[in-house]
Protein backbone atom coordinates (compact mmCIF):
# COMPACT_ATOMS: atom_id res chain seq x y z
CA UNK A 1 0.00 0.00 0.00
CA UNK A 2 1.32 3.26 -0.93
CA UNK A 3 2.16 6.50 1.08
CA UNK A 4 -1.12 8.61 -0.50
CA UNK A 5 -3.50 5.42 0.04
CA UNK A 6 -2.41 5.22 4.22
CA UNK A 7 -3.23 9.35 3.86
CA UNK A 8 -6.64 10.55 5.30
CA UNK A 9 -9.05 11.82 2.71
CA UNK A 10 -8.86 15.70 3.28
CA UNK A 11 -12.99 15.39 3.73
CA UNK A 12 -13.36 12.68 6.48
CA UNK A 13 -12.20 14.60 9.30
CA UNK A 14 -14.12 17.40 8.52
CA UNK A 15 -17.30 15.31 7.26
CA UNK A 16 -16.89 13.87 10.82
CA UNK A 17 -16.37 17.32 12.81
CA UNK A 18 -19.23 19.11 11.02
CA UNK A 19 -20.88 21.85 13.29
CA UNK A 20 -18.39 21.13 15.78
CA UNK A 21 -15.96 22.58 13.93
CA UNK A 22 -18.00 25.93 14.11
CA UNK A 23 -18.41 25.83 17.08
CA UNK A 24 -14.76 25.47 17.90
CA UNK A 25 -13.47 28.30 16.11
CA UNK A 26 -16.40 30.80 16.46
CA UNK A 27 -14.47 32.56 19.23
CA UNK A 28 -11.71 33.45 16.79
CA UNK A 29 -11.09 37.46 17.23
CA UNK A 30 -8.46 37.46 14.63
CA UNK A 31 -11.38 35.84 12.39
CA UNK A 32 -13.44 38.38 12.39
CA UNK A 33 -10.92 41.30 12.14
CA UNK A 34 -9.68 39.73 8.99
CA UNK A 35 -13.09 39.44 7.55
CA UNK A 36 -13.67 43.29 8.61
CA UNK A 37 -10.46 44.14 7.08
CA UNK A 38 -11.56 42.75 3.69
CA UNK A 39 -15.04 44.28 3.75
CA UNK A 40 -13.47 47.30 4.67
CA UNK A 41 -11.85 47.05 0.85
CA UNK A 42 -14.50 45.69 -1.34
CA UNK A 43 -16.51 47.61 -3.70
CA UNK A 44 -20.42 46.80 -3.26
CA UNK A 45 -21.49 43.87 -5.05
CA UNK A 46 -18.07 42.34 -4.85
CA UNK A 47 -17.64 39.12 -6.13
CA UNK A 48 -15.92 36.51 -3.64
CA UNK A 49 -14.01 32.66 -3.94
CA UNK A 50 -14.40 30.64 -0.49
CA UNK A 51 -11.84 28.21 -0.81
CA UNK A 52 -12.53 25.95 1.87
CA UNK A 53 -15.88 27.82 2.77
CA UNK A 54 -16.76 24.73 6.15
CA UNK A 55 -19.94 25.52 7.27
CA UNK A 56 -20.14 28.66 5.48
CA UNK A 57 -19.89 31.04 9.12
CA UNK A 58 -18.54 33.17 9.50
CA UNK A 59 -16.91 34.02 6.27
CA UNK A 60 -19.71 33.37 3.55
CA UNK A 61 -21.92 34.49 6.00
CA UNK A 62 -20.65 37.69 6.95
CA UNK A 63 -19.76 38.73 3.24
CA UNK A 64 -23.13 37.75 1.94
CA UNK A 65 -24.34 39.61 4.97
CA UNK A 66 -23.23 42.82 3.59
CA UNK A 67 -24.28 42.44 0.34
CA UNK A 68 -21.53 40.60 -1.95
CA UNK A 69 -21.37 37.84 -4.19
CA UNK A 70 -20.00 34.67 -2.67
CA UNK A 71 -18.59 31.24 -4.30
CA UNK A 72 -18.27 28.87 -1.27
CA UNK A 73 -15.95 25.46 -2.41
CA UNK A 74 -15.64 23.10 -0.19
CA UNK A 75 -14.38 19.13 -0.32
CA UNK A 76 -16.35 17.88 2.05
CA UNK A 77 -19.89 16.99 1.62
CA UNK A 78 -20.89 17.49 5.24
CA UNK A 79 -19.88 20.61 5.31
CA UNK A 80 -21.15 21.75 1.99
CA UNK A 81 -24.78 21.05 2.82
CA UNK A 82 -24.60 23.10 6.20
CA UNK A 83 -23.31 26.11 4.75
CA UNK A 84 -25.79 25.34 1.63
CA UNK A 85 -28.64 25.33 4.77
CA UNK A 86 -27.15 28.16 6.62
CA UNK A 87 -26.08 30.47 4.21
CA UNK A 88 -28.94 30.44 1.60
CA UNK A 89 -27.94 33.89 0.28
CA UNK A 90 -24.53 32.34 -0.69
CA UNK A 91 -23.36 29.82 -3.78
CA UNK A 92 -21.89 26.70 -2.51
CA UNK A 93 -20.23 23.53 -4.49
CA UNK A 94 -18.71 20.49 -3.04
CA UNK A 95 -16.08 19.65 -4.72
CA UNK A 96 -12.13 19.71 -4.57
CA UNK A 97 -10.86 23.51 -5.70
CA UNK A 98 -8.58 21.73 -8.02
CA UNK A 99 -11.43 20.63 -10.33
CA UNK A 100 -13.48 23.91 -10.22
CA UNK A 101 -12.60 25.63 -13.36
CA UNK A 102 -11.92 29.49 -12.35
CA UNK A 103 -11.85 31.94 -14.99
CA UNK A 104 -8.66 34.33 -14.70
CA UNK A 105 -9.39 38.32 -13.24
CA UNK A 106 -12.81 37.14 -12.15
CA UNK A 107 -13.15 37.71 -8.42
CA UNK A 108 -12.48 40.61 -6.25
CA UNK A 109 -11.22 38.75 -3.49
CA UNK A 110 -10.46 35.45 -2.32
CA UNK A 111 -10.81 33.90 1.20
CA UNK A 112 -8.16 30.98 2.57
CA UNK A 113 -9.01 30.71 5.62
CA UNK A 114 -7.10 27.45 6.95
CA UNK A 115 -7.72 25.56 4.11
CA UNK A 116 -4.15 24.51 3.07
CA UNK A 117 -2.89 22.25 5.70
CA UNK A 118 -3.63 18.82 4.42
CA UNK A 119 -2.00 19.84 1.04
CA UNK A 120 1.38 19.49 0.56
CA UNK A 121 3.97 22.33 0.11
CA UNK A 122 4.09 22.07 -3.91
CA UNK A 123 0.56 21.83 -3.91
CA UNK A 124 -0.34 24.72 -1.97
CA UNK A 125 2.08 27.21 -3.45
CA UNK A 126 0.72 25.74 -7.28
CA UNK A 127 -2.95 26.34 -5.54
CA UNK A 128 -2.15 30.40 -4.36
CA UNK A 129 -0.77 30.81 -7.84
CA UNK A 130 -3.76 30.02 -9.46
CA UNK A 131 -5.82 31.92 -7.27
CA UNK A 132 -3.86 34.68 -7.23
CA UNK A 133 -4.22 34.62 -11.66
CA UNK A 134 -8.14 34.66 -10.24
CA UNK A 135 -8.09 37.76 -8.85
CA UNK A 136 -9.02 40.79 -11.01
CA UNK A 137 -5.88 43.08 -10.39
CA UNK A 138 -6.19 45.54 -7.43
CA UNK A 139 -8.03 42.27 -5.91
CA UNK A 140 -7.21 40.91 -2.26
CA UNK A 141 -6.07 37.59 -0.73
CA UNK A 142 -6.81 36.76 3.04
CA UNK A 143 -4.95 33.35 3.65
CA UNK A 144 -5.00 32.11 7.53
CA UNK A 145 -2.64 29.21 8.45
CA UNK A 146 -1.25 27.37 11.51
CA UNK A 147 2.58 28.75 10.68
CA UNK A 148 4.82 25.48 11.37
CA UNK A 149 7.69 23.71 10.21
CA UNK A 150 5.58 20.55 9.30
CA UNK A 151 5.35 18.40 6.51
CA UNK A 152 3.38 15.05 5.95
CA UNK A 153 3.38 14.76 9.50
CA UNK A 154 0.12 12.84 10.68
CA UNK A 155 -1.56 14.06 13.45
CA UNK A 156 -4.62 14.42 15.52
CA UNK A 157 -7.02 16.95 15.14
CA UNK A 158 -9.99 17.96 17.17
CA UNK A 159 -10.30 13.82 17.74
CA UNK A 160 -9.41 13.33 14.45
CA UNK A 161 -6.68 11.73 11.80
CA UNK A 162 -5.05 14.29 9.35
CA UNK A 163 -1.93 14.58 7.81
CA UNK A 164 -0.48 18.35 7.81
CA UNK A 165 2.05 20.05 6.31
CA UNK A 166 2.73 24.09 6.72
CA UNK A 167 5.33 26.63 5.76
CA UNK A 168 6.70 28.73 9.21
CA UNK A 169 5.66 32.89 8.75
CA UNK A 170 8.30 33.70 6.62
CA UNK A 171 8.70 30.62 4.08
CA UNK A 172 4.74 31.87 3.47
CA UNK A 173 5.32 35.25 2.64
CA UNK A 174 8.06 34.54 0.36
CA UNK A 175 5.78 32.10 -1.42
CA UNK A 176 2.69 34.60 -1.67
CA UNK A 177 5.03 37.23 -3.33
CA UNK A 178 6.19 35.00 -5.48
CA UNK A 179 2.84 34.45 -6.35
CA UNK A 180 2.79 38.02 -7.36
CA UNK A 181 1.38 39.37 -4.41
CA UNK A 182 1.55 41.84 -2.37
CA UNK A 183 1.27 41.25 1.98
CA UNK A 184 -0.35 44.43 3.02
CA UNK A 185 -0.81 43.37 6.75
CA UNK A 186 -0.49 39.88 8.90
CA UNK A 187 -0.94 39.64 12.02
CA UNK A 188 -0.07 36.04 14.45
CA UNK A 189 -2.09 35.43 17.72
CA UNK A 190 -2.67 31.84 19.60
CA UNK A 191 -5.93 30.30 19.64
CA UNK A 192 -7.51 27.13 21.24
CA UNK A 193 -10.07 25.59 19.60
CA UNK A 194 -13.23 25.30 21.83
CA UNK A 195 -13.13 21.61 21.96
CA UNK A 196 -12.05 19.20 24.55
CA UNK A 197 -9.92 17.40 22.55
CA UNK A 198 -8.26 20.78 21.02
CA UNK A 199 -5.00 22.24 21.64
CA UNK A 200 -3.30 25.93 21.57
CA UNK A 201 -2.72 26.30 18.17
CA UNK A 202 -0.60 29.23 16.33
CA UNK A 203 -2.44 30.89 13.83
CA UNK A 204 -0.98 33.45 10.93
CA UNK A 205 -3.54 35.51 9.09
CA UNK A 206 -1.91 37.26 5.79
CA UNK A 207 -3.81 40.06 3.97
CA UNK A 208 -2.72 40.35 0.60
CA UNK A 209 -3.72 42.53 -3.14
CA UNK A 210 -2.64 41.96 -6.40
CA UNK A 211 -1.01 44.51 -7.88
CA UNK A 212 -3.14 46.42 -10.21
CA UNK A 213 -0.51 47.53 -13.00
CA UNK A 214 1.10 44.21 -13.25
CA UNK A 215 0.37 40.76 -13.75
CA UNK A 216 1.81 37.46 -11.38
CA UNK A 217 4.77 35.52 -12.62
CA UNK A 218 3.66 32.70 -14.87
């Protein structure tokens, strides 16, 4: 049996967690001021990519909330229907972001919150390239991450099995701008999950435009 088949399906543990994983992370402070920051920036009527949209709160929610235009994508089928159930006013698909096919310059923002860790590094820097040829220029990026030194390393998570990899603060930066964008603000903080089985974790959030006169690197 190979390495990828003994590797946990990126949707089971979050099929499994459903609400709970709401409900864990609905404290986050740093959430919410990211989400503020971005709606702070967008032109009514924006149009917005959820990569990784979960159960669709607070990020769909809040931007459809306030009036913009919002593609949740999400792997997991749990998840999809609950955001599909909670956020009515938003656009949800279930299905890996890989396989969506994304017209270039046609969003006005794009939301990662968290949504990387069970890809590996090659994968997620190929991933914020894409996305970042997805953004119309002058467009912004909010990417939130647990900033370690990780890679393939299986581990437990809120009860349970994933495998994780991450880049530490810096190693991300570098590959957003050479993504071709621009980090306009981060800011770190610690946060523990409201679950009993959850730990203090790290967490990075990165706030990030396209340039508007020039294009990424191919």
């Amino acid at each position: 049996m190979t390495d990828d088949q003994h590797r946990p399906h990126p949707a089971a543990a979050f099929d499994a967690l459903g609400a709970e994983y709401e409900k864990a992370f609905a404290g986050s402070r740093t959430h919410r001021h990211s989400l503020e920051w971005l709606l702070g920036r967008l032109a009514p009527g924006s149009r917005v990519l959820d990569v990784g949209s979960g159960t669709g709160r607070p990020t769909a929610e809040t931007l459809a909330a306030a009036g913009h235009d919002v593609l949740g994508v999400d792997i997991s089928p749990v998840m999809a229907d609950l955001a599909a159930r909670q956020v009515p006013d938003a656009t949800f698909r279930c299905a890996d972001i890989h396989d969506v096919p994304l017209e270039d310059a046609s969003f006005d923002a794009v939301c990662v919150y968290f949504s990387l860790l069970q890809l590996d590094r090659r994968e997620q820097a190929a991933l914020i390239g894409r996305l970042t040829w997805v953004l119309k220029p002058g467009g912004y990026l909010v990417l939130a991450t647990v900033p370690l030194d990780v890679e393939g390393v299986d581990a437990v998570f809120m009860g349970q099995p994933v495998r994780v990899t991450s880049f530490t603060a810096q190693a991300l930066a570098t590959v957003v701008e050479e993504a071709g964008l621009e980090v306009v603000t981060e800011e770190a903080t610690l946060f523990t999950p409201a679950h009993p089985d959850a730990r203090p974790e790290p967490h990075l959030f990165l706030h990030c435009r396209r340039p508007a006169a020039t294009a990424p690197d191919a």
